[in-house]
C-alpha atoms as a PDB file:
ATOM      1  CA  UNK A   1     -61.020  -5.789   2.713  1.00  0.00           C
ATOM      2  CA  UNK A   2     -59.010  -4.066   5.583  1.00  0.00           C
ATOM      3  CA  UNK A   3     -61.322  -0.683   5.101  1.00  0.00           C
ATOM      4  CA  UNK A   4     -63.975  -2.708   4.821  1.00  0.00           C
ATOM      5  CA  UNK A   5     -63.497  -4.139   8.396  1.00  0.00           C
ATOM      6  CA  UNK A   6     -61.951  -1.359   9.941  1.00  0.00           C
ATOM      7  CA  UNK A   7     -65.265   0.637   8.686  1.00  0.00           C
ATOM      8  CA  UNK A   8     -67.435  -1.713  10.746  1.00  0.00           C
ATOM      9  CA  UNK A   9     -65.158  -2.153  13.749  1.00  0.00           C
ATOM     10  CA  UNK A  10     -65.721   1.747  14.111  1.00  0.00           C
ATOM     11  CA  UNK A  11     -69.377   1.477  13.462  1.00  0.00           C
ATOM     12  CA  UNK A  12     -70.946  -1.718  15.020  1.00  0.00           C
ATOM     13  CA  UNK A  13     -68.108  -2.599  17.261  1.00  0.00           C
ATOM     14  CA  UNK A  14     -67.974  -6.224  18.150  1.00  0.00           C
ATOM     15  CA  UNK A  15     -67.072  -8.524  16.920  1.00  0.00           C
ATOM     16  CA  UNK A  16     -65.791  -6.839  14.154  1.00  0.00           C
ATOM     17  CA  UNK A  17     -62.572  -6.540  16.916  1.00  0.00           C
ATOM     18  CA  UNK A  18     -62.303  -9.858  16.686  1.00  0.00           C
ATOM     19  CA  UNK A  19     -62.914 -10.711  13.357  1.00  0.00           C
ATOM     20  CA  UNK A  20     -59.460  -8.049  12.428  1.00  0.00           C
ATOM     21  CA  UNK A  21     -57.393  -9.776  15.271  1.00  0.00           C
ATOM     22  CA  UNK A  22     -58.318 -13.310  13.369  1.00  0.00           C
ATOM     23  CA  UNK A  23     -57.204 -11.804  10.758  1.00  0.00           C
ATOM     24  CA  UNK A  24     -53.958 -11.398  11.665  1.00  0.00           C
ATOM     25  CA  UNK A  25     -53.008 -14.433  13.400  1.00  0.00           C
ATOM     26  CA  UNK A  26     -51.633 -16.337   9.844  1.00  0.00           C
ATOM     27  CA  UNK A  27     -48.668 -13.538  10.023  1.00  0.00           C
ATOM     28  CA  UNK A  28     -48.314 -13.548  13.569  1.00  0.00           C
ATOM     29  CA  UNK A  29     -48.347 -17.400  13.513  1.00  0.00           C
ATOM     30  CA  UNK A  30     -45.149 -16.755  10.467  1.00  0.00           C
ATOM     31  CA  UNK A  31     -43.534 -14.056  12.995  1.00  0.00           C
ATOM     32  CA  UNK A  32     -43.709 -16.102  16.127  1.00  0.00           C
ATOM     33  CA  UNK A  33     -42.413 -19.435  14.214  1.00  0.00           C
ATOM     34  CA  UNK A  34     -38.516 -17.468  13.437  1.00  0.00           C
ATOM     35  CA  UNK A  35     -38.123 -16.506  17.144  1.00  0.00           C
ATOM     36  CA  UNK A  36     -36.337 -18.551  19.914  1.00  0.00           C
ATOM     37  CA  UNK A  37     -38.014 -20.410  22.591  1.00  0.00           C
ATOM     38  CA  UNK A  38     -36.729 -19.726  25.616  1.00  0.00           C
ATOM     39  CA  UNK A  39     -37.396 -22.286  28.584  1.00  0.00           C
ATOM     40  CA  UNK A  40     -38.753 -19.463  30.786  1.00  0.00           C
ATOM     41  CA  UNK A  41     -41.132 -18.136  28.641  1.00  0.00           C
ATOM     42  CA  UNK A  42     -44.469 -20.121  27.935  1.00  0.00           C
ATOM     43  CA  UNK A  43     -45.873 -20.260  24.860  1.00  0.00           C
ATOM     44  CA  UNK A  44     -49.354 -19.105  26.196  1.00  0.00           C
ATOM     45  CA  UNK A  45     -47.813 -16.357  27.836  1.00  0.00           C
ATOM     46  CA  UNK A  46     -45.963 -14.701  24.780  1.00  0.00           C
ATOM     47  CA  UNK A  47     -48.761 -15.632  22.461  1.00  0.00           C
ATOM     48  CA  UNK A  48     -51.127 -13.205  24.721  1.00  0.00           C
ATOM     49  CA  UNK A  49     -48.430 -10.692  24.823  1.00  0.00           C
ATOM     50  CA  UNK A  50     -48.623 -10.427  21.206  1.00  0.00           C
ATOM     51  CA  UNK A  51     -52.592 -10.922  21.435  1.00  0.00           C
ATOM     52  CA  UNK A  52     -52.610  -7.487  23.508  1.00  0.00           C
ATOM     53  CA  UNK A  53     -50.379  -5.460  21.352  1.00  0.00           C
ATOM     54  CA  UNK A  54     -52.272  -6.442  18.298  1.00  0.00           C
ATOM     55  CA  UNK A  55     -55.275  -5.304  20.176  1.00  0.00           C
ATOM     56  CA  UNK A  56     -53.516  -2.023  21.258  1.00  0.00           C
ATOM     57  CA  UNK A  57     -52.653  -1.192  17.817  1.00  0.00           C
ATOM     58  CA  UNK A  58     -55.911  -2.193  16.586  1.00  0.00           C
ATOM     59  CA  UNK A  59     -58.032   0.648  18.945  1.00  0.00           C
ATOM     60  CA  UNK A  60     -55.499   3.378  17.651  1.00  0.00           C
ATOM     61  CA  UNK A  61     -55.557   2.243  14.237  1.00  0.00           C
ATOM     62  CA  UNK A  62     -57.538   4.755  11.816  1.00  0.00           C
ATOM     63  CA  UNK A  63     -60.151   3.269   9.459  1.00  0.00           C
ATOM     64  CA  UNK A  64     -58.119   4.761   6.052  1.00  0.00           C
ATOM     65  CA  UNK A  65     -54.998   3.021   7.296  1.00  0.00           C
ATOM     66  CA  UNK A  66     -53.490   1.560   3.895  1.00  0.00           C
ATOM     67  CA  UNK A  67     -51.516  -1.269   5.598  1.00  0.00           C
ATOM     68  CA  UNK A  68     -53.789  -2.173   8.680  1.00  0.00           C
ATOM     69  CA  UNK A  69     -52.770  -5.733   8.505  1.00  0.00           C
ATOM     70  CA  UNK A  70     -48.642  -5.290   8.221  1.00  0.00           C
ATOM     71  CA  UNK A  71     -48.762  -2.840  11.026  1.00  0.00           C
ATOM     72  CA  UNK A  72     -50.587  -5.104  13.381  1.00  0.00           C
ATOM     73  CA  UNK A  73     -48.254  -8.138  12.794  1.00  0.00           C
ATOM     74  CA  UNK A  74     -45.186  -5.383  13.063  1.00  0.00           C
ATOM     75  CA  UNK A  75     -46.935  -4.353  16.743  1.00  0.00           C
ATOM     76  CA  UNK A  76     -47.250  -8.116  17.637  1.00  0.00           C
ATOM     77  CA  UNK A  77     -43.708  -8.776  16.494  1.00  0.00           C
ATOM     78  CA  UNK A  78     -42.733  -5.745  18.485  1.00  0.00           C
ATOM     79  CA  UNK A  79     -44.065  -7.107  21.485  1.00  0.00           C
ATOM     80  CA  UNK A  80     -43.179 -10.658  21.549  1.00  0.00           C
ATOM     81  CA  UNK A  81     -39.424  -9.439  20.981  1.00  0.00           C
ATOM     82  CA  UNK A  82     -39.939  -6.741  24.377  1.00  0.00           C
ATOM     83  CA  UNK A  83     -40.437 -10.388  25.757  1.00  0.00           C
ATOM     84  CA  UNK A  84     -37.967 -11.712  24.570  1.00  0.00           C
ATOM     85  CA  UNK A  85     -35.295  -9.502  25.048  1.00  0.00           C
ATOM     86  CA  UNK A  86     -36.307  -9.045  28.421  1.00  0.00           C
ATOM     87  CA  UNK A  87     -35.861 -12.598  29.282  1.00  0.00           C
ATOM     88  CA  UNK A  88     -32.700 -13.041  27.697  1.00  0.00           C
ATOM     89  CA  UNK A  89     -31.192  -9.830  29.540  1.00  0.00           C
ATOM     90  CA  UNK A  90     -32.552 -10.944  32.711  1.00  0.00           C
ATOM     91  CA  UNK A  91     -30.445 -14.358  32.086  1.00  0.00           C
ATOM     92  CA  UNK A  92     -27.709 -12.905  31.791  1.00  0.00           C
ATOM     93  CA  UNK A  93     -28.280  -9.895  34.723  1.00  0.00           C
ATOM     94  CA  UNK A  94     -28.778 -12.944  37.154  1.00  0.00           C
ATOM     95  CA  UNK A  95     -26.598 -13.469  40.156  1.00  0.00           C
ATOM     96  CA  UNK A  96     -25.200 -16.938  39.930  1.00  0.00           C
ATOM     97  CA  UNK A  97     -24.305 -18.791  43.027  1.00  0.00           C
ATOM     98  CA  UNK A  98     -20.657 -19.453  43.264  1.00  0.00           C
ATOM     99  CA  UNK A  99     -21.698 -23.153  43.893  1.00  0.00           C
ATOM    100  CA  UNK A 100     -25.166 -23.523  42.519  1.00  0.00           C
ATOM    101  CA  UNK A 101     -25.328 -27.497  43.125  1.00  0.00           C
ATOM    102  CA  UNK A 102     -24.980 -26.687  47.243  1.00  0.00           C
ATOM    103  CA  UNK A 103     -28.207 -26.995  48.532  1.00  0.00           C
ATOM    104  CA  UNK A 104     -27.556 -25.604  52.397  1.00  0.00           C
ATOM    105  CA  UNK A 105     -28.018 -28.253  54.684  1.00  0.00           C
ATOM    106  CA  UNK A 106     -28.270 -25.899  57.881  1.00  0.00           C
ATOM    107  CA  UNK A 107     -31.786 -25.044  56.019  1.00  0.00           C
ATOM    108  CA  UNK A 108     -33.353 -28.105  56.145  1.00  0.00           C
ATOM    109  CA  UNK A 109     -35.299 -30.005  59.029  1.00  0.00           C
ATOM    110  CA  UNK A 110     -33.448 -32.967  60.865  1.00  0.00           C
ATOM    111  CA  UNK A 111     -33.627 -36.091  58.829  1.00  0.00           C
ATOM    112  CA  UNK A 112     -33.646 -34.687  55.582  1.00  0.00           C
ATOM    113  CA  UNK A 113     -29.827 -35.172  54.666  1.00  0.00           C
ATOM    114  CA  UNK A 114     -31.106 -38.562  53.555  1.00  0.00           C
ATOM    115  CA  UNK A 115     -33.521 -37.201  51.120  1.00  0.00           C
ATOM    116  CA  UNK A 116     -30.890 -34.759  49.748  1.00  0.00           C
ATOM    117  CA  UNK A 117     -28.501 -37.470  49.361  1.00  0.00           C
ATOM    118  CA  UNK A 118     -31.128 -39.333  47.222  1.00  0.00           C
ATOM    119  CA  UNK A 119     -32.206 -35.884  45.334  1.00  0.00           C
ATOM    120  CA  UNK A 120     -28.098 -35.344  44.431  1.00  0.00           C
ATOM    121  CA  UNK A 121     -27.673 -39.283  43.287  1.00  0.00           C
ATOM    122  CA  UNK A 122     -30.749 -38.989  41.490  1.00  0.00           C
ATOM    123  CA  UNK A 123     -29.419 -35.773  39.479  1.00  0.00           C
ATOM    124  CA  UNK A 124     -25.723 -37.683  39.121  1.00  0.00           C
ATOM    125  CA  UNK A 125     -27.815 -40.542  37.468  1.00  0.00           C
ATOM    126  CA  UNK A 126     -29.588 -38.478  35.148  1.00  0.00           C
ATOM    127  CA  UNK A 127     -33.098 -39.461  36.549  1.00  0.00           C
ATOM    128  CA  UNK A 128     -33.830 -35.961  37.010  1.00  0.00           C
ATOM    129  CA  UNK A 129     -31.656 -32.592  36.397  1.00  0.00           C
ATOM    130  CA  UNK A 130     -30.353 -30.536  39.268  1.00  0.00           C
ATOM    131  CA  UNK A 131     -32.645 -27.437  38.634  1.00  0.00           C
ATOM    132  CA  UNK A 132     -35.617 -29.965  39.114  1.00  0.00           C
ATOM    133  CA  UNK A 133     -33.407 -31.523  42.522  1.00  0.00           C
ATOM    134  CA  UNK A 134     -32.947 -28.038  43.348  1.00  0.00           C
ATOM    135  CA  UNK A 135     -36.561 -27.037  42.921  1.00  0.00           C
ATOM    136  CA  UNK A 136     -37.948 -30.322  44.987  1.00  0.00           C
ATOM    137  CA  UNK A 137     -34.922 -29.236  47.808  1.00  0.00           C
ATOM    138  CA  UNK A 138     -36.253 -25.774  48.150  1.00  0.00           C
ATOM    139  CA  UNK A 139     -40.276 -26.304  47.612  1.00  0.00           C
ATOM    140  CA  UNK A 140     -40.417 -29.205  49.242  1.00  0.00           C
ATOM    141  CA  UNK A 141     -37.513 -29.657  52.367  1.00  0.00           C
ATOM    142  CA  UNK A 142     -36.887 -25.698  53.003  1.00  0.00           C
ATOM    143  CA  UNK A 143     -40.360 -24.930  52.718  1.00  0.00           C
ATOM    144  CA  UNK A 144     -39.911 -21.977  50.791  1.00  0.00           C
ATOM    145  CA  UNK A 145     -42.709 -20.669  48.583  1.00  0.00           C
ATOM    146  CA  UNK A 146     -42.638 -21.795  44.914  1.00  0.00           C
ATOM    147  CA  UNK A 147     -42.695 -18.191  43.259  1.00  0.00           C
ATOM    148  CA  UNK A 148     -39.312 -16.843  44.730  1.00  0.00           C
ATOM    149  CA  UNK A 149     -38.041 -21.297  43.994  1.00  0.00           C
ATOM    150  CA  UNK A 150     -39.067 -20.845  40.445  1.00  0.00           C
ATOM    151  CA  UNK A 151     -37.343 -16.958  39.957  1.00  0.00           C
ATOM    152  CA  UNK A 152     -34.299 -18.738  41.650  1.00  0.00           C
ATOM    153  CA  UNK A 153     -34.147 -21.389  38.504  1.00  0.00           C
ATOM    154  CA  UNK A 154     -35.470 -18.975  35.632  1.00  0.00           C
ATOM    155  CA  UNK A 155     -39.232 -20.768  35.112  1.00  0.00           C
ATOM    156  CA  UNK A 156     -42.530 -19.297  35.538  1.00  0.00           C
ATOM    157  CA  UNK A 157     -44.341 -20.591  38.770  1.00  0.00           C
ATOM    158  CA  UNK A 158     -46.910 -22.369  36.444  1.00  0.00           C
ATOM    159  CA  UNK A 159     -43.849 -23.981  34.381  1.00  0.00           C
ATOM    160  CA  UNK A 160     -41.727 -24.640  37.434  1.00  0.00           C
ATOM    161  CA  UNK A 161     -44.774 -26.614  39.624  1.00  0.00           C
ATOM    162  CA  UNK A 162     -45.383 -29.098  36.524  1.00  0.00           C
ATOM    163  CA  UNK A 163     -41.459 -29.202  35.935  1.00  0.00           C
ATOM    164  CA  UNK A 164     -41.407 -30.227  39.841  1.00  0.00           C
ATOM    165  CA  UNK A 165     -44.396 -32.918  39.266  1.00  0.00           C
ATOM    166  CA  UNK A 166     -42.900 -34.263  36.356  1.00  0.00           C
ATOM    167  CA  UNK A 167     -39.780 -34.712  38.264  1.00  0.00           C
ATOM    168  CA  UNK A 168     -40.913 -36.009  41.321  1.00  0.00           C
ATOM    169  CA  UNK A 169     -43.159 -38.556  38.994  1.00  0.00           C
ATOM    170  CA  UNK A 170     -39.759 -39.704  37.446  1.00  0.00           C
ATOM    171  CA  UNK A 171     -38.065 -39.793  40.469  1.00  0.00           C
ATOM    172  CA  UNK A 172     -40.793 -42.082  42.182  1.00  0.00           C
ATOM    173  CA  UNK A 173     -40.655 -44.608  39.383  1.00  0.00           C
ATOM    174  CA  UNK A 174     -36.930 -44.588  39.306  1.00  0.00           C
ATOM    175  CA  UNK A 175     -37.044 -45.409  43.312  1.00  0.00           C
ATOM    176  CA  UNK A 176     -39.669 -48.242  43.121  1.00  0.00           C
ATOM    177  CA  UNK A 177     -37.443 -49.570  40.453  1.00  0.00           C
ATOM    178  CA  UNK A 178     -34.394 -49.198  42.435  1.00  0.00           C
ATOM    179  CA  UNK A 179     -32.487 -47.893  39.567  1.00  0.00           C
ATOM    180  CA  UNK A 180     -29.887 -45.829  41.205  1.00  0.00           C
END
């Protein structure tokens, strides 16, 4: 079946691409389902990771190749742990903050020591964590931009902006409530 569609990938082109990546994604699924998720890695973002290296492998595979489809999982595989890997080792690489709850006052506009007071008893309370209290402090009282906020806590910018939503949503509800 492999030659068969590796034969008319080389001859007619599309969408016989396609049709060979399809046929991989039941082992890729298999591959992707033993590795860790990692909170700064999105799904969507590793799965086309994998997409691309299948595809890579796929343009330099010959048509006579005896185990086209074990090769492409292997390159997806391959690529998802580059990802990975590369997450994990920038975890660990990270400078830490000697005290990363501090959230520098002299940084913020007049007024806002209220609001940080309410963003630290909010954290103590559980309503929301202090990576999301820290993310709302630095987006949303320092003004700084979200992608260098979202390095600074380890999530993507898409991730960290709907972490930051969902948080602020909780954190509404929780004040209308007067819970803490």
């Amino acid at each position: 079946m492999w030659r068969a569609v590796l034969r008319r990938r080389r001859e007619q082109g599309e969408p016989w691409d396609t049709v060979a990546v399809d046929f991989t994604v039941p082992g890729l699924r298999r591959a992707l389902a033993r590795l860790p998720r990692l909170p700064e890695i999105e799904a969507c973002e590793l799965e086309q990771e994998v997409l691309t290296a299948v595809t890579a492998e796929l343009a330099a595979m010959p048509v006579g190749e005896p185990q086209a489809e074990l090769r492409l999982v292997r390159a997806g595989d391959r690529a998802a742990h580059r990802r990975i890997y590369a997450a994990q080792r920038a975890r660990r690489t990270a400078t830490v903050p000697l005290d990363e709850n501090v959230i520098p006052l002299h940084l913020a506009s007049p007024g806002s020591a209220e609001v940080f007071a309410v963003l630290e008893r909010a954290a103590n309370a559980g309503i929301i964590t202090k990576e999301e209290a820290e993310l709302i402090a630095q987006t949303r009282l320092e003004r700084q931009v979200m992608v260098k906020a979202a390095s600074a806590v380890g999530l993507s910018v898409r991730a960290a902006f709907r972490r930051r939503a969902a948080a602020e949503q909780r954190l509404a509800t929780a004040l209308a409530q007067q819970e803490f």
